[in-house]
Structures are given as C-alpha cells and as structure tokens.
C-alpha atoms as a PDB file:
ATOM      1  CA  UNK A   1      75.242 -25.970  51.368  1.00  0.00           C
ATOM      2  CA  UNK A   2      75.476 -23.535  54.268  1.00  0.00           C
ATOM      3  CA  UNK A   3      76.903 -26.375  56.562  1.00  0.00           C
ATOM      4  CA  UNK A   4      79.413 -27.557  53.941  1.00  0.00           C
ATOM      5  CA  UNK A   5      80.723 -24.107  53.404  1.00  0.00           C
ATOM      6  CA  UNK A   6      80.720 -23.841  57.141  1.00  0.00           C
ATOM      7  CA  UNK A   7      83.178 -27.089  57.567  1.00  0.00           C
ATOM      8  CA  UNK A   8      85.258 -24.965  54.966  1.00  0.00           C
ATOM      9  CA  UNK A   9      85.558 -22.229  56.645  1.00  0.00           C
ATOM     10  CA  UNK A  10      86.264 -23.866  59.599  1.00  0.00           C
ATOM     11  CA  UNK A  11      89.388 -26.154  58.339  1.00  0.00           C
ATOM     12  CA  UNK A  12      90.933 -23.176  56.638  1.00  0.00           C
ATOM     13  CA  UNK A  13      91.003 -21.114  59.522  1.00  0.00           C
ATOM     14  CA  UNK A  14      92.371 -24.492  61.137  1.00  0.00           C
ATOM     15  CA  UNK A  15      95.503 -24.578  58.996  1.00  0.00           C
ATOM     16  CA  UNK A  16      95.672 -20.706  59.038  1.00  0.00           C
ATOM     17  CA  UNK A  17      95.992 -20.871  62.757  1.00  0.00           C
ATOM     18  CA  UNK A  18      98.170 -24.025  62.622  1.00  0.00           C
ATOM     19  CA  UNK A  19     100.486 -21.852  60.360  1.00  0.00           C
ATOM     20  CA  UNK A  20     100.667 -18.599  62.482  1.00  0.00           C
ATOM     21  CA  UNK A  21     101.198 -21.349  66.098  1.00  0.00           C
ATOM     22  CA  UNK A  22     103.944 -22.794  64.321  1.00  0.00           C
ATOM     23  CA  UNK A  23     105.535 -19.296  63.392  1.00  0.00           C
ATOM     24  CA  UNK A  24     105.012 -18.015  67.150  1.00  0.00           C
ATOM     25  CA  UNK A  25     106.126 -20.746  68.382  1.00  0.00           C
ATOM     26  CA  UNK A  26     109.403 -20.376  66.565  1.00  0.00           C
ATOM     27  CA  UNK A  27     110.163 -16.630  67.379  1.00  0.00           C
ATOM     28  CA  UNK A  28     107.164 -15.801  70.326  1.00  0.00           C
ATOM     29  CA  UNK A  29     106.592 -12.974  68.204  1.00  0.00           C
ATOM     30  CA  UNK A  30     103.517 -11.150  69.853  1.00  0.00           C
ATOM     31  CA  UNK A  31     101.526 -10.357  66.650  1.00  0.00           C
ATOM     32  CA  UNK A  32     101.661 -13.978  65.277  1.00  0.00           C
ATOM     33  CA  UNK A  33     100.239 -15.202  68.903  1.00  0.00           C
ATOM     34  CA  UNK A  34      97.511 -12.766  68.657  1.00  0.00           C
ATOM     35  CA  UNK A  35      96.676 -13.963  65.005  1.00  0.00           C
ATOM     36  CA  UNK A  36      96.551 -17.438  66.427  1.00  0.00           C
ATOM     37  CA  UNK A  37      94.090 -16.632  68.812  1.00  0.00           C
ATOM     38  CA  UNK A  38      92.221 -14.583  66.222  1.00  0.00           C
ATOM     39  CA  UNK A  39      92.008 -17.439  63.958  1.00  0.00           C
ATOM     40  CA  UNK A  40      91.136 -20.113  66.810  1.00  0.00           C
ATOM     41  CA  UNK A  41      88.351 -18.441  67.545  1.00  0.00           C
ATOM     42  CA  UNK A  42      87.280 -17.844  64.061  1.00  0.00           C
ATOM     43  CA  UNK A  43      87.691 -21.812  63.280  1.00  0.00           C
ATOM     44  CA  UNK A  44      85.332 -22.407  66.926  1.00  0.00           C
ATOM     45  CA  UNK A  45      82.682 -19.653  65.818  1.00  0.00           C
ATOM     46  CA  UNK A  46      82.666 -21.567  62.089  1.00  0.00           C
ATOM     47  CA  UNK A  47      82.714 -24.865  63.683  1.00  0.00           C
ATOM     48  CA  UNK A  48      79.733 -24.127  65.968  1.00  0.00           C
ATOM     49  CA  UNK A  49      78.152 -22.238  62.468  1.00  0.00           C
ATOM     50  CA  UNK A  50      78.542 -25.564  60.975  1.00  0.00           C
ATOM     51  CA  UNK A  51      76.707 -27.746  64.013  1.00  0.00           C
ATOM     52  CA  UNK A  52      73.653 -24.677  64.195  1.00  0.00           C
ATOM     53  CA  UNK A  53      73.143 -25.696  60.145  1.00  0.00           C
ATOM     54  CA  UNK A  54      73.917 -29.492  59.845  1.00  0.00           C
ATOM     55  CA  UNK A  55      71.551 -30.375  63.149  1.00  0.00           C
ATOM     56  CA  UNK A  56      69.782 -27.039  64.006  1.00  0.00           C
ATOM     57  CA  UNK A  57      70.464 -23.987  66.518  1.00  0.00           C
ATOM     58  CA  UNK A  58      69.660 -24.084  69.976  1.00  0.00           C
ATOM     59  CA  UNK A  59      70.670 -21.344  72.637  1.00  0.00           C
ATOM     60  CA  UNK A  60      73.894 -22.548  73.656  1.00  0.00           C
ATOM     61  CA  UNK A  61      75.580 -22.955  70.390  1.00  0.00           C
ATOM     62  CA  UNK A  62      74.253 -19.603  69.294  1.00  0.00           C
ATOM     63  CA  UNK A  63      76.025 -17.862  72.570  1.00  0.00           C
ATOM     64  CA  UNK A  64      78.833 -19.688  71.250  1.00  0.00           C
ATOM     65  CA  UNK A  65      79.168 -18.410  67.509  1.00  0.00           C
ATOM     66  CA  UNK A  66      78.123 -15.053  68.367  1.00  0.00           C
ATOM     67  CA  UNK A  67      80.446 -14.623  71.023  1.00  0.00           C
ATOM     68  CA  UNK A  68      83.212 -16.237  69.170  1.00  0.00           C
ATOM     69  CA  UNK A  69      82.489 -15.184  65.681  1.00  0.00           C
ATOM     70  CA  UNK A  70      80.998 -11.820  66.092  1.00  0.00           C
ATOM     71  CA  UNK A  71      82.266 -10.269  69.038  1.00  0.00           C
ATOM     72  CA  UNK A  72      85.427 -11.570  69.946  1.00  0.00           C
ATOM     73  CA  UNK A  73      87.379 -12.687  66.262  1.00  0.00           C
ATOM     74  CA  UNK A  74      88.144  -9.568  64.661  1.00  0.00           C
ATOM     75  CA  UNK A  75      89.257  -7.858  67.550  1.00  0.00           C
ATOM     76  CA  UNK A  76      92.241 -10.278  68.286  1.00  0.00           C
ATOM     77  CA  UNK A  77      92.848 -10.153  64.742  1.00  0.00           C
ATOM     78  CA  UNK A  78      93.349  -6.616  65.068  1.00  0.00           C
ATOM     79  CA  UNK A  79      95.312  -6.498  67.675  1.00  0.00           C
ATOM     80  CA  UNK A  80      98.302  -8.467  65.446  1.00  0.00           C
ATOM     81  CA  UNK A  81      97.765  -5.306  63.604  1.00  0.00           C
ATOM     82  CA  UNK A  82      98.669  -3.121  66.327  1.00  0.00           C
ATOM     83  CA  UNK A  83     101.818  -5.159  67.576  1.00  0.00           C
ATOM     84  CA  UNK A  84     102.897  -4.586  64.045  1.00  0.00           C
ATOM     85  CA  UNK A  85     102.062  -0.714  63.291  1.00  0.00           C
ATOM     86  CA  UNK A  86     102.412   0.645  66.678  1.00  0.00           C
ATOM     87  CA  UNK A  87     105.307  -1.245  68.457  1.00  0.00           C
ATOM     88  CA  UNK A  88     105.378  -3.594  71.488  1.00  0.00           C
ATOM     89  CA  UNK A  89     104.579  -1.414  74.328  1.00  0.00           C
ATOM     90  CA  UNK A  90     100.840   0.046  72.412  1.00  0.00           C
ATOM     91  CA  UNK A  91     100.319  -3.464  71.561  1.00  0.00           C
ATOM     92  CA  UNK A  92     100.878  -4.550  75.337  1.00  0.00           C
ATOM     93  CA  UNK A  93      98.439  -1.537  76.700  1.00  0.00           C
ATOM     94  CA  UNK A  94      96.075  -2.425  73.500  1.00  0.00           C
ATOM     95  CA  UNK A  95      95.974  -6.545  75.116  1.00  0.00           C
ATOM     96  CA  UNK A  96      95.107  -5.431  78.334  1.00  0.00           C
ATOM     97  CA  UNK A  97      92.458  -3.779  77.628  1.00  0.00           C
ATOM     98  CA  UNK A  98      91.217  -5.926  75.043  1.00  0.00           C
ATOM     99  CA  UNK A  99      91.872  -9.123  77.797  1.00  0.00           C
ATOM    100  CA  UNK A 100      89.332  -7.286  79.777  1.00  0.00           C
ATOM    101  CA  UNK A 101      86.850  -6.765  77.166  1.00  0.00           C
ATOM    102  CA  UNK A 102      87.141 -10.244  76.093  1.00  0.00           C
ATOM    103  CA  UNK A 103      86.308 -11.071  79.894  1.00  0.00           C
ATOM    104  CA  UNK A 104      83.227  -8.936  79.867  1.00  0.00           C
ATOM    105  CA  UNK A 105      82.164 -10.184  76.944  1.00  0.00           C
ATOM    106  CA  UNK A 106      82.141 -13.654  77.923  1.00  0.00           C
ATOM    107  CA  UNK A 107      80.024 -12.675  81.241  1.00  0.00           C
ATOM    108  CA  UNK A 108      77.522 -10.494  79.230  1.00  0.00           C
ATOM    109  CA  UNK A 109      76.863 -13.324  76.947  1.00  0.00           C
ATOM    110  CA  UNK A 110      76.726 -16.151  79.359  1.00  0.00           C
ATOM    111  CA  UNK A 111      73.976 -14.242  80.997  1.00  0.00           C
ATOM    112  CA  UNK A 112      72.070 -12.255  78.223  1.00  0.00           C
ATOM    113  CA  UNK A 113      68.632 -12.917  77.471  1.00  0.00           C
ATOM    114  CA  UNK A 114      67.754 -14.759  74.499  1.00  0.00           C
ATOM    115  CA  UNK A 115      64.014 -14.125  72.647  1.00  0.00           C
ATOM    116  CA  UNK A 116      62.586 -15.091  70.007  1.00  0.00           C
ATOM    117  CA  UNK A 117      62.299 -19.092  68.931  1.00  0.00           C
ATOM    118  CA  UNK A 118      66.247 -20.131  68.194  1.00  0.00           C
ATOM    119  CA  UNK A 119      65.931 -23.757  69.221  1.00  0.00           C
ATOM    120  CA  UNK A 120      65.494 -26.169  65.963  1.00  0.00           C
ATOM    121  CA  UNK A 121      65.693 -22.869  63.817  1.00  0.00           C
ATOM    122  CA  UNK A 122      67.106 -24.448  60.505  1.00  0.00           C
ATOM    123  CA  UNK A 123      68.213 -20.612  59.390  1.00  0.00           C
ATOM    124  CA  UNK A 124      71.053 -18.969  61.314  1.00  0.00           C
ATOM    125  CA  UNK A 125      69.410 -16.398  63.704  1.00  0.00           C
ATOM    126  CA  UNK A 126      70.164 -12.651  63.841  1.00  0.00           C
ATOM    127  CA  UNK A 127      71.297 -11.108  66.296  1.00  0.00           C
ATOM    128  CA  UNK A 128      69.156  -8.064  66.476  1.00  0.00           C
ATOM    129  CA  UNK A 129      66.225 -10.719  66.601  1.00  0.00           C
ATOM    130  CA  UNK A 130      67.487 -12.350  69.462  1.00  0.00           C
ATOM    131  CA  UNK A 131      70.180 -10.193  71.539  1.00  0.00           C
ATOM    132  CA  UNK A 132      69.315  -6.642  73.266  1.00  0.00           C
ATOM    133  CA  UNK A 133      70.945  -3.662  72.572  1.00  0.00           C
ATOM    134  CA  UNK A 134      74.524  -4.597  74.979  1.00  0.00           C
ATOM    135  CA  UNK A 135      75.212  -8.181  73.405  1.00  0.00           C
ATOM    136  CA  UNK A 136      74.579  -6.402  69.786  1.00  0.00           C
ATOM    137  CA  UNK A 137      76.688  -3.058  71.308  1.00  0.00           C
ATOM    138  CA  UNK A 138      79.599  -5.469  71.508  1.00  0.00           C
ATOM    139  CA  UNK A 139      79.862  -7.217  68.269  1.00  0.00           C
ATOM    140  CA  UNK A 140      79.085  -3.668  66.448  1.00  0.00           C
ATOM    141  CA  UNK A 141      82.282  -1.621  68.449  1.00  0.00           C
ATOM    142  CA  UNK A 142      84.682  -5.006  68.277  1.00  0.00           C
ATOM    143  CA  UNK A 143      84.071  -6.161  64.385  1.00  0.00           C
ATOM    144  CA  UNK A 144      83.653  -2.234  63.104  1.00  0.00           C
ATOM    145  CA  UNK A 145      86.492  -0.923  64.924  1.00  0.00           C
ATOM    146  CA  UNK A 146      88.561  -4.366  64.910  1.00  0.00           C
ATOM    147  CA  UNK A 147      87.779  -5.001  60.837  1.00  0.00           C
ATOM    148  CA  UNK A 148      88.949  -0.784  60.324  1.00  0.00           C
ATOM    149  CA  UNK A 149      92.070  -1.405  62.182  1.00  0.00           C
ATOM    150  CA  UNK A 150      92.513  -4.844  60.421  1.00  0.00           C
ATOM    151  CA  UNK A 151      91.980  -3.005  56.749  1.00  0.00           C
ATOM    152  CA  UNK A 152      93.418  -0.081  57.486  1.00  0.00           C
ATOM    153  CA  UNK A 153      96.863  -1.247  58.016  1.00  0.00           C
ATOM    154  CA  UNK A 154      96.642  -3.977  55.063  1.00  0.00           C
ATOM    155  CA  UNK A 155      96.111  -0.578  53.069  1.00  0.00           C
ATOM    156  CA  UNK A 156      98.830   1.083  54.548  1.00  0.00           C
ATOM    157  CA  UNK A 157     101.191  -1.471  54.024  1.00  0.00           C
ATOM    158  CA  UNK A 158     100.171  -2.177  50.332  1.00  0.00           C
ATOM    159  CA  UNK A 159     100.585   1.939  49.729  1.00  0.00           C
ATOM    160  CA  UNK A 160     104.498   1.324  51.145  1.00  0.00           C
ATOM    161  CA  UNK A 161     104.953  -1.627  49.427  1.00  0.00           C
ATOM    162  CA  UNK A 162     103.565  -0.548  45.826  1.00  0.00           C
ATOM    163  CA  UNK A 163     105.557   3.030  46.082  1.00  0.00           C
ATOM    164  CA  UNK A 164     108.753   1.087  46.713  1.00  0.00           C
ATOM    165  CA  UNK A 165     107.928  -1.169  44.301  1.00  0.00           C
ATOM    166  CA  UNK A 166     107.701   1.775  41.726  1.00  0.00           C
ATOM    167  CA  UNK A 167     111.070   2.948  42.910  1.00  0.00           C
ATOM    168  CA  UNK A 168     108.894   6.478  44.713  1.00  0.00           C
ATOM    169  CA  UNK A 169     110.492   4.895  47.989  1.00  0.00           C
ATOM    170  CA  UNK A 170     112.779   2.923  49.704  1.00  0.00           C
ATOM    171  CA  UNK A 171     111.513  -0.838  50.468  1.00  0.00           C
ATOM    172  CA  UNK A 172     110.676  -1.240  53.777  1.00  0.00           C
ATOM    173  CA  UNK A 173     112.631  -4.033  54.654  1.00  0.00           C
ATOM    174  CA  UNK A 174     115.274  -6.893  53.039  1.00  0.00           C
ATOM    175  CA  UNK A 175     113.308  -9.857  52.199  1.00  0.00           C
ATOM    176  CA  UNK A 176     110.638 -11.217  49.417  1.00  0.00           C
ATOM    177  CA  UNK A 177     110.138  -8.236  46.443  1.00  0.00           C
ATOM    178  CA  UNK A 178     107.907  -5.636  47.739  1.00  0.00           C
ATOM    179  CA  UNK A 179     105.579  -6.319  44.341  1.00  0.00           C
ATOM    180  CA  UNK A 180     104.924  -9.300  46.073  1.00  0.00           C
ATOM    181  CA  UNK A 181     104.380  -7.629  49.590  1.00  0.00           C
ATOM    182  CA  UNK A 182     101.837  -5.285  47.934  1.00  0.00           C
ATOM    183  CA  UNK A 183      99.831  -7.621  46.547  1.00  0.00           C
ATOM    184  CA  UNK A 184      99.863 -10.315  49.461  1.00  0.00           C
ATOM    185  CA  UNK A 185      98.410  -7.170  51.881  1.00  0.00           C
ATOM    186  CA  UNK A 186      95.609  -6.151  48.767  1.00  0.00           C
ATOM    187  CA  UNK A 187      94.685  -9.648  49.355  1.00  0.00           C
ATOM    188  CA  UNK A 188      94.235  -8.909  53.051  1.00  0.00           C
ATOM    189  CA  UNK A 189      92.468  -6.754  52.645  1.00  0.00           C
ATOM    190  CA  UNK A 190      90.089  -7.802  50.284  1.00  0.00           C
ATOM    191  CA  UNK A 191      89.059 -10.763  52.542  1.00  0.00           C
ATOM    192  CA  UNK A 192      88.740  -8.562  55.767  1.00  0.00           C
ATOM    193  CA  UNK A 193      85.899  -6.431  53.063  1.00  0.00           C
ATOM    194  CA  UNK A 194      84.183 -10.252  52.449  1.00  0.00           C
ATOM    195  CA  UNK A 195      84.306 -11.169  56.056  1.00  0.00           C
ATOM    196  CA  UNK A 196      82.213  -7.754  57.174  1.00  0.00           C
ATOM    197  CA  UNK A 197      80.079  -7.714  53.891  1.00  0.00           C
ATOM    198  CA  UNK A 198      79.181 -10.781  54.829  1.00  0.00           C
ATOM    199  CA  UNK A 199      77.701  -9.708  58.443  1.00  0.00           C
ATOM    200  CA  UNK A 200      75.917  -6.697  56.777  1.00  0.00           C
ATOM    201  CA  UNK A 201      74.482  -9.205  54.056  1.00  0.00           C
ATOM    202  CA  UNK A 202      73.070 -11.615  56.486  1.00  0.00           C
ATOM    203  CA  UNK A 203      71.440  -8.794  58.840  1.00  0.00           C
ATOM    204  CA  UNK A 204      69.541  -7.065  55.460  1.00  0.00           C
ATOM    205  CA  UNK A 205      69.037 -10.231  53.228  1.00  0.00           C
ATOM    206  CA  UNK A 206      68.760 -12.708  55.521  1.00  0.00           C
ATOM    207  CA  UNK A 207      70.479 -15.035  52.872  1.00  0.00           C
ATOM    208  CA  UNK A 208      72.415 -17.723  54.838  1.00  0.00           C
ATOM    209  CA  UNK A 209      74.102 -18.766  51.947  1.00  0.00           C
ATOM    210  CA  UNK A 210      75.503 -16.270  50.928  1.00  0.00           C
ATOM    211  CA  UNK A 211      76.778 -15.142  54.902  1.00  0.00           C
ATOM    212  CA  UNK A 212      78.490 -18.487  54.890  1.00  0.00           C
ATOM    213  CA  UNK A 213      80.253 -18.519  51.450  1.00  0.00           C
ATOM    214  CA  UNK A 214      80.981 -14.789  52.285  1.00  0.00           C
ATOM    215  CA  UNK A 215      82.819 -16.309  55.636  1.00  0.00           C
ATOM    216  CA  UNK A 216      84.589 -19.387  53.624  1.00  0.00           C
ATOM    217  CA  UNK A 217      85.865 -16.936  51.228  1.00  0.00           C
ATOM    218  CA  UNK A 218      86.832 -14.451  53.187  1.00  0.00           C
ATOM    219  CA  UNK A 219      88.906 -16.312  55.062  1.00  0.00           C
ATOM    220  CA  UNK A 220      90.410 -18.128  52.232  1.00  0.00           C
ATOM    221  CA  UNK A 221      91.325 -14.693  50.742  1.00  0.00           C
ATOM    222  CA  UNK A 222      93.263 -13.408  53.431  1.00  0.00           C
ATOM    223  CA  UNK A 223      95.013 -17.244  53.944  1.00  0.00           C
ATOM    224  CA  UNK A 224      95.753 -16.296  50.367  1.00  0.00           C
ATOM    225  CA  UNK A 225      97.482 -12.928  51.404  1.00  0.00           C
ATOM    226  CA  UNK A 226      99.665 -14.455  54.110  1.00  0.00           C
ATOM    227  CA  UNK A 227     100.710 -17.448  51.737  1.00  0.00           C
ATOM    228  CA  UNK A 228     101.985 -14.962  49.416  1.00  0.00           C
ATOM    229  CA  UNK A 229     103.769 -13.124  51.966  1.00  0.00           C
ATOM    230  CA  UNK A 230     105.716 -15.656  53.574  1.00  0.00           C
ATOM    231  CA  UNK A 231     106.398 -18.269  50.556  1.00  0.00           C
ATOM    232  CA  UNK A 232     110.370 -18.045  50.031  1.00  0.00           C
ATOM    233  CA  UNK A 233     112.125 -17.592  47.050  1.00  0.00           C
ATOM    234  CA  UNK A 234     115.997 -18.765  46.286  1.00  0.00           C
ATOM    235  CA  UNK A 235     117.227 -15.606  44.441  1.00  0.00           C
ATOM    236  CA  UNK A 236     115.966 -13.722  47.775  1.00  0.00           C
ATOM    237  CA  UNK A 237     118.160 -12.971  50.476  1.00  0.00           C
ATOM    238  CA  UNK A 238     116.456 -11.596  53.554  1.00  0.00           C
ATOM    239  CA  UNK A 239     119.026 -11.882  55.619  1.00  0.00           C
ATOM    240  CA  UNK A 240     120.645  -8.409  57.673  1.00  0.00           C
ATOM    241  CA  UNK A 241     124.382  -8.051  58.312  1.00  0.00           C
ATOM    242  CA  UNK A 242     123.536  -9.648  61.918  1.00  0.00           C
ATOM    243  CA  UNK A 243     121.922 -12.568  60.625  1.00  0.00           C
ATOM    244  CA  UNK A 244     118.722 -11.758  61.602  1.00  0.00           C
ATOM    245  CA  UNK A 245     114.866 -10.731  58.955  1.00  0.00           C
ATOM    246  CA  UNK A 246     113.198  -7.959  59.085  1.00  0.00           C
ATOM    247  CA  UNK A 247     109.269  -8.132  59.286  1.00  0.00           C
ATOM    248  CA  UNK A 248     106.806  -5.566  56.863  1.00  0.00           C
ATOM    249  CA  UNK A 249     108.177  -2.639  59.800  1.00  0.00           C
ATOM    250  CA  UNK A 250     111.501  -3.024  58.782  1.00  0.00           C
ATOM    251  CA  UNK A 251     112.708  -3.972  62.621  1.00  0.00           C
ATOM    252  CA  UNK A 252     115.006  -7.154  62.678  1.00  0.00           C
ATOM    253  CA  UNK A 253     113.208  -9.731  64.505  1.00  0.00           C
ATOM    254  CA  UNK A 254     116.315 -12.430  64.700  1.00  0.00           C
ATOM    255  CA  UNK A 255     117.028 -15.556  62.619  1.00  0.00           C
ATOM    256  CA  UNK A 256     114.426 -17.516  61.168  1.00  0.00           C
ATOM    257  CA  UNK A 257     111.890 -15.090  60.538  1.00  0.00           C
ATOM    258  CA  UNK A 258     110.491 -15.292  57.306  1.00  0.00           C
ATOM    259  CA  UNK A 259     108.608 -11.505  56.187  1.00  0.00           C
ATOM    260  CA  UNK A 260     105.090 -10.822  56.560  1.00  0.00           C
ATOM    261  CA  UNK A 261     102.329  -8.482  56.182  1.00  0.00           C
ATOM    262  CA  UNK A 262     100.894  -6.151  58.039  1.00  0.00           C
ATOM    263  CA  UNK A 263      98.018  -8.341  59.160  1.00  0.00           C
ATOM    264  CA  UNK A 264      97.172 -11.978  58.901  1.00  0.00           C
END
C-alpha cells in the first residue's frame, strides 16, 4: 500500500509540475518557475519514497527523499508565494538566499552521518533516528517556515476573495468569479495542512501508511486548488483594456495568462 500510494503521489506531482512548466514557459512568470521546481522535487522525493517501500531503504535513497522531500520541497514552494505577495524584487532577494540554502543543504546531506540500521529497513526511517541535530535543523526551519508562508498566503487570498465575493470589497482582479478564487485557495490550503500533518504523524505514530496517503492526498488537494483556479469559463472575460490578465495581485501580467492563486 505505502509504495502504491507513493507512485500516486509521485505522478500527480508529475502532471502538477508538467502544468505549472507549461504555464512558465508561456509567460516566464517567476512564481510558476519556482512552483515547478517545488513540485519536481516533490515528484523525485515521492519517487525515491516509492523505491525505499517497493525494494527497501538503503542510505543513498534516504539522503535523497529527505533532502528532496523534507528539506528542500516546501521551501521552493514557498517562494512562488513570495513572487506573488511581495513583488519581484523580495522574491529575487528571497531566491538568492534560498539558492544558497539549497546549496548548503545539498553539502550537509551528502556528508552527514547516518546511524542506526536503514539498509533493507522495510518501514520508512525517521529522521530523528537517523540524522543529528543540523540535517533535522534544516528540514524543521525550511518545511515550518516554508509550509507557514505557503498557508498563510492561501488564507490571505481566500479572505480577499470571499469578502469580494460578498460584495465587502472590490475583486481583486478581472478574471474567473472570485467565489471560485476563494474556494480554489481553501483548497490550497487544506492540502499544504495534509502535507505537514503528515510529517508530524509519521515522527509520533510511526504509521507509514498513513504518512504516505497523507502525502498522495495532500498533493492531490492542492492540484485540486490550482485546477479550480485556472479552468476557464466562456461567460468570463479576463481580459484588461490592454489586452493583457491580471493574476490573484491584480497586476496585468500580458496576454495569455490565465488567473491563479496565491500559491500552487
């Protein structure tokens, strides 16, 4: 079970990814390349989750998912976030920093010291069981802080969306019904809250099972969210008096854009 939901989780964060590529490719907006990363490395860290379970862990492919899955993912993610909420030039200074940390990252866990019996291990290992207190450091500050900036703005954006729907405010941008825009960034997230319950599940229970269909559907949640967001509707008309769509910030961010939330 915990290597079929694993395969899940890994092809829809495939087509996620495949669906934010397709959209950066079309307008190089930053926030949709940083998604795409995000969600690359999420597929990788659920593809190597789905190897440890199907033919049992070893060191290297434990290095891999933890690095990947919980040290690394949720920090790109957020960073789409930031492009979004703060503006271009944050999001820049934000990547730069974050390029660094990603750099470190790899190093620390390329070299880290690994106790405790992982290889042939038939139930995904923990970290605090086999990482010291750095490796462990860095997955706690990059999920908590990455999954609160992640959540945080789907909130924010489904508070705007829900008072505009109720007429309290004006929408904040042309494009699909902000009904709609409320409830595609609830969905967000409500998946980013499955994703880290997941993490804190695993590390008390110990229940891989439930860690993995926590992952599968937390994922799937939030593919729900952006779905919803972006789907098009004829009696819409999105368009600005320059041609150009707005995105959930209410900037115009040229022709072809279709709207989306605040996070993926």
């Amino acid at each position: 079970m915990v290597a079929g939901l694993a395969f899940l989780a890994t092809a829809v964060a495939t087509l996620f990814a495949e669906a934010t590529f397709k959209r950066w490719r079309q307008g190089r907006r930053p926030h949709e390349g940083a998604w795409t990363v995000a969600l690359a490395l999420f597929a990788l860290a659920s593809a190597a989750l789905a190897t440890g379970a199907s033919t049992g862990w070893d060191r290297g492919v434990f290095r891999v998912f933890y690095l990947l899955g919980a040290v690394l993912n949720v920090p790109w993610l957020a960073l789409g976030t930031v492009y979004l909420l703060a503006g271009e030039r944050v999001g820049r200074r934000v990547r730069a920093v974050l390029v660094f940390a990603s750099g470190l990252a790899v190093g620390v866990m390329l070299t880290a010291p690994v106790s405790g019996d992982v290889a042939g291990s038939a139930t995904i290992p923990v970290g605090k069981d086999v990482f010291g207190v750095f490796p462990r450091a860095l997955a706690g500050v990059g999920s908590g802080l990455g999954a609160l900036v992640v959540f945080g703005g789907a909130v924010w954006s489904a508070v705007r969306f829900a008072r505009a729907a109720r007429g309290r405010a004006a929408a904040p941008r042309a494009g699909p019904p902000p009904g709609r825009m409320a409830a595609a960034n609830v969905l967000i997230a409500l998946g980013t809250l499955i994703l880290s319950g997941g993490g804190t599940l695993q590390g008390v229970l110990g229940h891989d099972e439930a860690f993995t269909l926590s992952l599968a559907t937390g994922i799937a949640v939030i593919y729900g969210g952006f779905l919803v967001a972006a789907r098009p509707a004829a009696a819409e008309s999105p368009e600005t008096p320059e041609g150009g769509r707005f995105d959930h910030t209410g900037r115009s961010r040229g022709r072809g854009t279709t709207p989306i939330p605040s996070s993926n």
